[in-house]
PDB file of N, CA and C in Angstrom:
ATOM      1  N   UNK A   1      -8.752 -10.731 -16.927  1.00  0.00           N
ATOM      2  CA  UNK A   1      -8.247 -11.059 -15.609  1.00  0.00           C
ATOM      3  C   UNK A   1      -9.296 -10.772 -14.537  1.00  0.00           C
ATOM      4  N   UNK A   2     -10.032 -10.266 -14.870  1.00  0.00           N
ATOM      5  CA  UNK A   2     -11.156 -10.140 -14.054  1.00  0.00           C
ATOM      6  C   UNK A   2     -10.965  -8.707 -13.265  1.00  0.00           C
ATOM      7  N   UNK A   3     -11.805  -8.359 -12.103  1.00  0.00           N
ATOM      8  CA  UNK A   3     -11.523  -7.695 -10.950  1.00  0.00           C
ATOM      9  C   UNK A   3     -10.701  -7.237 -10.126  1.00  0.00           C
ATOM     10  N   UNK A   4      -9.611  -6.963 -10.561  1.00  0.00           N
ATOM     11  CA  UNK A   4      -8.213  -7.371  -9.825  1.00  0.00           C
ATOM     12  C   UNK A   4      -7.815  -5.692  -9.408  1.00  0.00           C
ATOM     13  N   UNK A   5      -7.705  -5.498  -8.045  1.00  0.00           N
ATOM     14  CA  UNK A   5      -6.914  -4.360  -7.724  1.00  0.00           C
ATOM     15  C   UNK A   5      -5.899  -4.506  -7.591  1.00  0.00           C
ATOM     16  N   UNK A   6      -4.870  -3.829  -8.003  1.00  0.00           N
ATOM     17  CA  UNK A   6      -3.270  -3.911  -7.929  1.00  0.00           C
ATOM     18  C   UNK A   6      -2.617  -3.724  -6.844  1.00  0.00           C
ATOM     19  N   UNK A   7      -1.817  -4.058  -6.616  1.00  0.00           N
ATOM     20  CA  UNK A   7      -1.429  -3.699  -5.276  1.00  0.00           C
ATOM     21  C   UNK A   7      -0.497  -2.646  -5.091  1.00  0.00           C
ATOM     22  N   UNK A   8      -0.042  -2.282  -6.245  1.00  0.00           N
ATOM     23  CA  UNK A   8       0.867  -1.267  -6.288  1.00  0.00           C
ATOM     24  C   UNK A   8      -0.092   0.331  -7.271  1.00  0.00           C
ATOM     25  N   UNK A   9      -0.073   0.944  -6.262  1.00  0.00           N
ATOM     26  CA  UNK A   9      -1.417   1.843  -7.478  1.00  0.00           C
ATOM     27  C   UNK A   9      -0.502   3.705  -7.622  1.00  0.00           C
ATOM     28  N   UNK A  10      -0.985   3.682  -8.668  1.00  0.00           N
ATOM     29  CA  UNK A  10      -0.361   4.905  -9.172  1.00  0.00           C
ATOM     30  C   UNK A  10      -1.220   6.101  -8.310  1.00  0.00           C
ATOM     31  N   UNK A  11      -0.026   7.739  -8.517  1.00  0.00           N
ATOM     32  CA  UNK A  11      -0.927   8.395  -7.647  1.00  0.00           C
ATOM     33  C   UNK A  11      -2.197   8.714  -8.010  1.00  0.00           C
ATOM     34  N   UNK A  12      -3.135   8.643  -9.143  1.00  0.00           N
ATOM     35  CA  UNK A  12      -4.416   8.624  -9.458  1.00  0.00           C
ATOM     36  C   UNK A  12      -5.278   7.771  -8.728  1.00  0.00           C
ATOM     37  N   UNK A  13      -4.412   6.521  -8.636  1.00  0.00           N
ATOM     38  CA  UNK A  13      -5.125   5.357  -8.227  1.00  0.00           C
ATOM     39  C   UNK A  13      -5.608   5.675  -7.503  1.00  0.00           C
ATOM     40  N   UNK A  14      -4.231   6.014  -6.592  1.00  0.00           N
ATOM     41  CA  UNK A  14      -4.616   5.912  -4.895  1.00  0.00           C
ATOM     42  C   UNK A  14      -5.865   6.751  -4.529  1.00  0.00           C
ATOM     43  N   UNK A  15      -5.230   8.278  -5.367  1.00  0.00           N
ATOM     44  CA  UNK A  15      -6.400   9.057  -4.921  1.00  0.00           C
ATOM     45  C   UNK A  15      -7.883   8.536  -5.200  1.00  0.00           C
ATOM     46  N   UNK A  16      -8.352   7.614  -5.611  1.00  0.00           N
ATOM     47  CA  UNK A  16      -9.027   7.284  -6.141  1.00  0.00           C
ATOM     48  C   UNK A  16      -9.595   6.107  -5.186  1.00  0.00           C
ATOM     49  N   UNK A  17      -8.731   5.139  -4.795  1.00  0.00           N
ATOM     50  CA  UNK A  17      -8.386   4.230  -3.879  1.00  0.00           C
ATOM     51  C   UNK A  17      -9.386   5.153  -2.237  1.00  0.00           C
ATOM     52  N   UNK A  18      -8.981   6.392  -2.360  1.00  0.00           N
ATOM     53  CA  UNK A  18      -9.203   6.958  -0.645  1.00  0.00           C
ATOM     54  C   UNK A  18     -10.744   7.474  -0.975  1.00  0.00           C
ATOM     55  N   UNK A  19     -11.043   7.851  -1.990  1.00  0.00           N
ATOM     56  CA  UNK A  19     -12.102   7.566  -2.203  1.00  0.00           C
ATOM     57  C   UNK A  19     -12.378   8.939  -3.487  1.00  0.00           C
ATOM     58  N   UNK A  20     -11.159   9.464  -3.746  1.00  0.00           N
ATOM     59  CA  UNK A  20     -11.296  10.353  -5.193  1.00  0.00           C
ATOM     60  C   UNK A  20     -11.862  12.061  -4.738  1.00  0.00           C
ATOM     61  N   UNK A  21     -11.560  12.283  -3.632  1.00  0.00           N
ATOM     62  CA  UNK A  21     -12.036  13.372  -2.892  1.00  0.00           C
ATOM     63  C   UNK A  21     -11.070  14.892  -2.478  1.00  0.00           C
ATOM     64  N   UNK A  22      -9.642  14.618  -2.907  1.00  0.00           N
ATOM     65  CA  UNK A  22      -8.810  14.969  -2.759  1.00  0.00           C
ATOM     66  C   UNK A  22      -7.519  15.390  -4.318  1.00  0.00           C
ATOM     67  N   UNK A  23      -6.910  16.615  -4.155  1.00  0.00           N
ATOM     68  CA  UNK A  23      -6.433  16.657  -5.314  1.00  0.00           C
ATOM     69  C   UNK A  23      -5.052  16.187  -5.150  1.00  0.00           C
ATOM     70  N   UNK A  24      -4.149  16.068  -6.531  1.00  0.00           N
ATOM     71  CA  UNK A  24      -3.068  15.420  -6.329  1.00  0.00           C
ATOM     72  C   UNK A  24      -2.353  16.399  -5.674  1.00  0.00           C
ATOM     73  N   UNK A  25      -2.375  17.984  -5.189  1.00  0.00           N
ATOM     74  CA  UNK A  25      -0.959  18.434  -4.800  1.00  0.00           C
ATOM     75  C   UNK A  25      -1.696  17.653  -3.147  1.00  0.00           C
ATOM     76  N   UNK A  26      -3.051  17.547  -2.628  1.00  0.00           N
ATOM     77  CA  UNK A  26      -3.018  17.328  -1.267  1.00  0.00           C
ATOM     78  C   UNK A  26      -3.296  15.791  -1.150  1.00  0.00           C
ATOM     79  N   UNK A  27      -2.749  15.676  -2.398  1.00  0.00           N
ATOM     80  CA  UNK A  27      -2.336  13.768  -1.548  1.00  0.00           C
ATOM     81  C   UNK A  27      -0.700  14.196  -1.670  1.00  0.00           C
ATOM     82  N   UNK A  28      -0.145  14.715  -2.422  1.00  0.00           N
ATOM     83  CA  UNK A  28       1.317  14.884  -2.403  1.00  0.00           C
ATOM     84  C   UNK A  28       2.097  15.645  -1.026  1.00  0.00           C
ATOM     85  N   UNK A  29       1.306  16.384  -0.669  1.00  0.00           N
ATOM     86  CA  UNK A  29       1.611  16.926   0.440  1.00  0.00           C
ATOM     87  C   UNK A  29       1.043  16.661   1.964  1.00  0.00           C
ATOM     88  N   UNK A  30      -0.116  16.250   1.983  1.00  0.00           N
ATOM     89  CA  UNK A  30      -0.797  15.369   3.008  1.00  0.00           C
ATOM     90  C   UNK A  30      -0.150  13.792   3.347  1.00  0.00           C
ATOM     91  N   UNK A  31      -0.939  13.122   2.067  1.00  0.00           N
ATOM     92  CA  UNK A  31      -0.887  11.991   2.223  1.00  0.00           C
ATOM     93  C   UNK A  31       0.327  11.130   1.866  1.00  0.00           C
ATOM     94  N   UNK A  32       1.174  11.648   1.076  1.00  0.00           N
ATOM     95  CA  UNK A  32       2.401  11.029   0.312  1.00  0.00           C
ATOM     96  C   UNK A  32       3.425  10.587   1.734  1.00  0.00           C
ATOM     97  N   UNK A  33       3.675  12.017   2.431  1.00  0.00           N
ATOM     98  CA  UNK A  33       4.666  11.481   2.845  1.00  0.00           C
ATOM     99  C   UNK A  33       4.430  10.053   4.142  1.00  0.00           C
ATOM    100  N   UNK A  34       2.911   9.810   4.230  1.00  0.00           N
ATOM    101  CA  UNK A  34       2.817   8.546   5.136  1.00  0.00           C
ATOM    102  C   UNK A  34       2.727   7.291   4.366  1.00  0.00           C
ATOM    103  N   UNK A  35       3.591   7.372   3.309  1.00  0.00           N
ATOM    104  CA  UNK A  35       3.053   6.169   2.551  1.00  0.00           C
ATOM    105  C   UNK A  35       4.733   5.701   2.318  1.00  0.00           C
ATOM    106  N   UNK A  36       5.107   4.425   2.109  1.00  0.00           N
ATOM    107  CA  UNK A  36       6.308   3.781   1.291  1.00  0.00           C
ATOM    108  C   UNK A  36       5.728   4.613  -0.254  1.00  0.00           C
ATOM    109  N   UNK A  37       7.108   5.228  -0.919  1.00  0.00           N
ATOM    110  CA  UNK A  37       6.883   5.436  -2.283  1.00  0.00           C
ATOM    111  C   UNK A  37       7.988   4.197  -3.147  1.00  0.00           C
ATOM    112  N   UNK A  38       6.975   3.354  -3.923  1.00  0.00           N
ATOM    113  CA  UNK A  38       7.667   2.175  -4.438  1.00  0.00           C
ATOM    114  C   UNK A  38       8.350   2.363  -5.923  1.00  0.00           C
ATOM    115  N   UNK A  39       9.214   2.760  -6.240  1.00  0.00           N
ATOM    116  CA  UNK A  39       9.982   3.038  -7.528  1.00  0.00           C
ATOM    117  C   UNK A  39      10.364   1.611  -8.442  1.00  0.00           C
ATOM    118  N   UNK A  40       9.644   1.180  -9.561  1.00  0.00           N
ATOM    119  CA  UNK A  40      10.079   0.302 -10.777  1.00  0.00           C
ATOM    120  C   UNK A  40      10.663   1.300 -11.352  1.00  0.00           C
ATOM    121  N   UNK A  41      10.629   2.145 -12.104  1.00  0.00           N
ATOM    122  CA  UNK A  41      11.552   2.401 -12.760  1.00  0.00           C
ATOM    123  C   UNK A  41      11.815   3.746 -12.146  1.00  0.00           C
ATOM    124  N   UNK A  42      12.737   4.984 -12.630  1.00  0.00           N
ATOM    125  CA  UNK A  42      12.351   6.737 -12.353  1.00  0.00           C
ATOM    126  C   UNK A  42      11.456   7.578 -12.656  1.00  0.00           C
ATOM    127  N   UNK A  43      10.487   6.581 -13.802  1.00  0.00           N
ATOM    128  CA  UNK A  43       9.311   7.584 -13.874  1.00  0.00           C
ATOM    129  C   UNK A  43       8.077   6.845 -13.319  1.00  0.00           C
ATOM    130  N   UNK A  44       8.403   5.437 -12.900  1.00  0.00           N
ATOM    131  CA  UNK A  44       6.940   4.392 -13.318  1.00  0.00           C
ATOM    132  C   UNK A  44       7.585   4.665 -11.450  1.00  0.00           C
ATOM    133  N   UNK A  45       6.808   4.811 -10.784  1.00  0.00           N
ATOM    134  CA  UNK A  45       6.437   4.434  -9.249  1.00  0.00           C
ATOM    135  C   UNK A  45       4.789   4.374  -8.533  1.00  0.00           C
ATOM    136  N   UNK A  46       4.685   3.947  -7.515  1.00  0.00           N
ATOM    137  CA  UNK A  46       3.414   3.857  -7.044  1.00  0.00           C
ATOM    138  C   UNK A  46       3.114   3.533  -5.490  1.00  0.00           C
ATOM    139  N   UNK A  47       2.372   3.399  -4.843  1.00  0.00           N
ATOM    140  CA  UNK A  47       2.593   3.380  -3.958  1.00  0.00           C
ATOM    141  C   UNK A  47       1.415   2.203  -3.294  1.00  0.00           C
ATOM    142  N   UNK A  48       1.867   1.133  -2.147  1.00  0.00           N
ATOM    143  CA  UNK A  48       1.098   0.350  -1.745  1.00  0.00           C
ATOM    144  C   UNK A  48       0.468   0.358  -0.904  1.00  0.00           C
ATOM    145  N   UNK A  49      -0.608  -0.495  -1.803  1.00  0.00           N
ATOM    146  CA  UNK A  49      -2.774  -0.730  -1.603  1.00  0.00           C
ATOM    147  C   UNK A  49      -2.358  -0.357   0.088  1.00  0.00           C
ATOM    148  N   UNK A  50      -1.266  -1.477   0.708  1.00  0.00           N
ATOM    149  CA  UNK A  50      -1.756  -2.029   2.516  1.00  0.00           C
ATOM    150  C   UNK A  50      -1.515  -0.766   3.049  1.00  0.00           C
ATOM    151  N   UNK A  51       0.203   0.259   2.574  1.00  0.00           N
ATOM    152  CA  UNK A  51      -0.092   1.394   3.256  1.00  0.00           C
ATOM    153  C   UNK A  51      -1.040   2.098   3.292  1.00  0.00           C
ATOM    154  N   UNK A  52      -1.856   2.371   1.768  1.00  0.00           N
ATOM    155  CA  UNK A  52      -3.177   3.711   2.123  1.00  0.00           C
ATOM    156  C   UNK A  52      -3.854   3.035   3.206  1.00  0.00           C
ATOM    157  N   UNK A  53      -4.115   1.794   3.082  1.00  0.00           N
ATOM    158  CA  UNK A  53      -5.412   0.951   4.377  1.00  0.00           C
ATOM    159  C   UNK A  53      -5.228   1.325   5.582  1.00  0.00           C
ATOM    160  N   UNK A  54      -3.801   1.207   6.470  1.00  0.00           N
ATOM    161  CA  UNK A  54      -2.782   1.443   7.058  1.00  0.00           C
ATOM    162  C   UNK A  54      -2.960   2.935   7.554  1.00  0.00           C
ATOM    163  N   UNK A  55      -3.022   4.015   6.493  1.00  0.00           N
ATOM    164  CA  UNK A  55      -2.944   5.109   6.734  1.00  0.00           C
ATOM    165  C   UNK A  55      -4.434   5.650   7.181  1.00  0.00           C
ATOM    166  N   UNK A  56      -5.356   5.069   6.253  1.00  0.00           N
ATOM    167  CA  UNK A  56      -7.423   5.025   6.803  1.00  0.00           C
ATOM    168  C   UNK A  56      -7.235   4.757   8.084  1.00  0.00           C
ATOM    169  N   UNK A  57      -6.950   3.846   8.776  1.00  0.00           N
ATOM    170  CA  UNK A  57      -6.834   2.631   9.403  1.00  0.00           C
ATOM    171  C   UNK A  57      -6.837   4.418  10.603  1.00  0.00           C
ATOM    172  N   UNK A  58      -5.118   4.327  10.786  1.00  0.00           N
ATOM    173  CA  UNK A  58      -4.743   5.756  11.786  1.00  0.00           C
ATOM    174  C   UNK A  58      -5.491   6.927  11.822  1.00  0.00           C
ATOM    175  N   UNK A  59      -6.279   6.940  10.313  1.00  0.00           N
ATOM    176  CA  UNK A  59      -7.283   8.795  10.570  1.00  0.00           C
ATOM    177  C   UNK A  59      -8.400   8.001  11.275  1.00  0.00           C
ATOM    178  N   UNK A  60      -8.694   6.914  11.153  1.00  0.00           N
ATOM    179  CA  UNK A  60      -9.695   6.755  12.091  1.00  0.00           C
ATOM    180  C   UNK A  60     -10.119   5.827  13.226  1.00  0.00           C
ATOM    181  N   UNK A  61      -8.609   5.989  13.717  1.00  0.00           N
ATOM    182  CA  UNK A  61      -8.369   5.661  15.217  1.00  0.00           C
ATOM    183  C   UNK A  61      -8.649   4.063  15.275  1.00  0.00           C
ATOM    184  N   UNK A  62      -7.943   3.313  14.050  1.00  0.00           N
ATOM    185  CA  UNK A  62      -8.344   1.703  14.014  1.00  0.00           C
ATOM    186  C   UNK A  62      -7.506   1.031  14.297  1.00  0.00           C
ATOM    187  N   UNK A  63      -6.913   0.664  15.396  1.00  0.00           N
ATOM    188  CA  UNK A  63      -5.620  -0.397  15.631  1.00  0.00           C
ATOM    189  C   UNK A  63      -5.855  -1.509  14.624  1.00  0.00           C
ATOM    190  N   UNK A  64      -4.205  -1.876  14.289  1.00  0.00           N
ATOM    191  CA  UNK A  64      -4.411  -3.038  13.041  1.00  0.00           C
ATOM    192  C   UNK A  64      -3.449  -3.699  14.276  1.00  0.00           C
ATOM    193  N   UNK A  65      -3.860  -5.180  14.291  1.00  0.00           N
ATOM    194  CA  UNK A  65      -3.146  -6.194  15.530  1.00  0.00           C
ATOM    195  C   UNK A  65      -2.194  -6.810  14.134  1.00  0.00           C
ATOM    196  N   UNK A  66      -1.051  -7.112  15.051  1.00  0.00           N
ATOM    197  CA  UNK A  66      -0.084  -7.465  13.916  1.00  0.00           C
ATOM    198  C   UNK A  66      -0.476  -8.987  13.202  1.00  0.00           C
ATOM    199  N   UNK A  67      -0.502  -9.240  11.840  1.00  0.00           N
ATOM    200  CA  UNK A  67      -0.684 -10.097  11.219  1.00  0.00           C
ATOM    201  C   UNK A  67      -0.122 -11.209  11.460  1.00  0.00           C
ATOM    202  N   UNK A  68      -0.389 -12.637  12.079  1.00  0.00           N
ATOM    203  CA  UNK A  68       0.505 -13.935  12.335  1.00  0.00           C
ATOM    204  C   UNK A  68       0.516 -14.448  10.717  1.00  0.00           C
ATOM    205  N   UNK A  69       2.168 -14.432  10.657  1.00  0.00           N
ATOM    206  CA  UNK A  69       2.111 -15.486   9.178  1.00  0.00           C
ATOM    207  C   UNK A  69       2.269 -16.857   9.421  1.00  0.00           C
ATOM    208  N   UNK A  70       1.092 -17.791   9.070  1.00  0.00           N
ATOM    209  CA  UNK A  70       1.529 -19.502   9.235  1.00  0.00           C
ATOM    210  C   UNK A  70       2.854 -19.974   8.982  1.00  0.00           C
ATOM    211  N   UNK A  71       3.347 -20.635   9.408  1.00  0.00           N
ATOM    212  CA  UNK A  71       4.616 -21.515   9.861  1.00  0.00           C
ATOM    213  C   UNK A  71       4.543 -22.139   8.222  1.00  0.00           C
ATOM    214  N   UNK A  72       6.321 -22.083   7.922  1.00  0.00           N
ATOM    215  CA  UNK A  72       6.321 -22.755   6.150  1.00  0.00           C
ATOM    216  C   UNK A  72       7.572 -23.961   6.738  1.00  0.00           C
ATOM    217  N   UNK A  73       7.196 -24.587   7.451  1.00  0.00           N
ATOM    218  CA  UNK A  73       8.191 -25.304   7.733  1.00  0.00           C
ATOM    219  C   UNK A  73       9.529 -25.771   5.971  1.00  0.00           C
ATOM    220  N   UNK A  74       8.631 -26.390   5.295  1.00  0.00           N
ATOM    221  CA  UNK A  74       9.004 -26.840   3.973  1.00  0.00           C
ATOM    222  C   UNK A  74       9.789 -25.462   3.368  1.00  0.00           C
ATOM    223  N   UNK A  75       9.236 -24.502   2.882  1.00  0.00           N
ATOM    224  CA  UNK A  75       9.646 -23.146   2.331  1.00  0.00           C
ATOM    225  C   UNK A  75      10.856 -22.896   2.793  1.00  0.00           C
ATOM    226  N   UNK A  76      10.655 -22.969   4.183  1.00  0.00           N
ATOM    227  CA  UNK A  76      11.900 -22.349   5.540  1.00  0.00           C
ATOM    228  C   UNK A  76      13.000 -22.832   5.190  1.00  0.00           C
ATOM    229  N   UNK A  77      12.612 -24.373   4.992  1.00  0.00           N
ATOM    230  CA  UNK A  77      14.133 -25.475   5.216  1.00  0.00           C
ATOM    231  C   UNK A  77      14.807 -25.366   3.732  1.00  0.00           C
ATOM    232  N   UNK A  78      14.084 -24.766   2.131  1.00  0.00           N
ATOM    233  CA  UNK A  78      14.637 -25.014   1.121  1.00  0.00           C
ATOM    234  C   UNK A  78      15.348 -23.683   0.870  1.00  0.00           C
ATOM    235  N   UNK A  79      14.854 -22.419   1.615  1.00  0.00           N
ATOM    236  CA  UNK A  79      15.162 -20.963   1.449  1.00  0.00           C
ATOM    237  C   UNK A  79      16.300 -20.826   2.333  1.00  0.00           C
ATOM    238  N   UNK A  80      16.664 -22.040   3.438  1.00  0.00           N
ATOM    239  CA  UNK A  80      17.366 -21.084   4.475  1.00  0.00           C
ATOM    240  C   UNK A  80      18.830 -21.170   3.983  1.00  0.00           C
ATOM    241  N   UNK A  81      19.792 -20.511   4.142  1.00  0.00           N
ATOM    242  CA  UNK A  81      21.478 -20.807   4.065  1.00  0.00           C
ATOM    243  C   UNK A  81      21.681 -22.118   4.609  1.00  0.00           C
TER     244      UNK A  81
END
């Protein structure tokens, strides 16, 4: 599959993701609670790629401007009630 970062990354990942500098109780206690924690199953959870970015983003004072999503006119009209 090639190169592919996941978007959902386990807590190794992540720590790993921020750049592997940090241990798991002080991403658990630092960093955890600014993150969505995403649960597949009760043991399998992880947490997402955009929040850690999200969370970089705030330690170093980076406004993120809100994302415009293009217009699905087609999508809109087959999804809506």
């Amino acid at each position: 599959m090639g190169d592919v970062t996941p978007r959902l990354l386990t807590t190794n990942a992540a720590i790993d993701y921020l750049g592997g500098q940090i241990s798991q109780n002080t991403f658990r206690e630092v960093v955890a609670p600014h993150l969505r924690r995403v649960t597949i199953t009760p043991r399998n959870f992880g947490y997402l790629r955009e929040d850690l970015d999200s969370y970089l983003d705030r330690l170093a004072g980076i406004e993120r401007r809100n994302e415009v999503i293009a217009p699905r006119p087609f999508l809109d009209s087959v999804l809506s009630p």
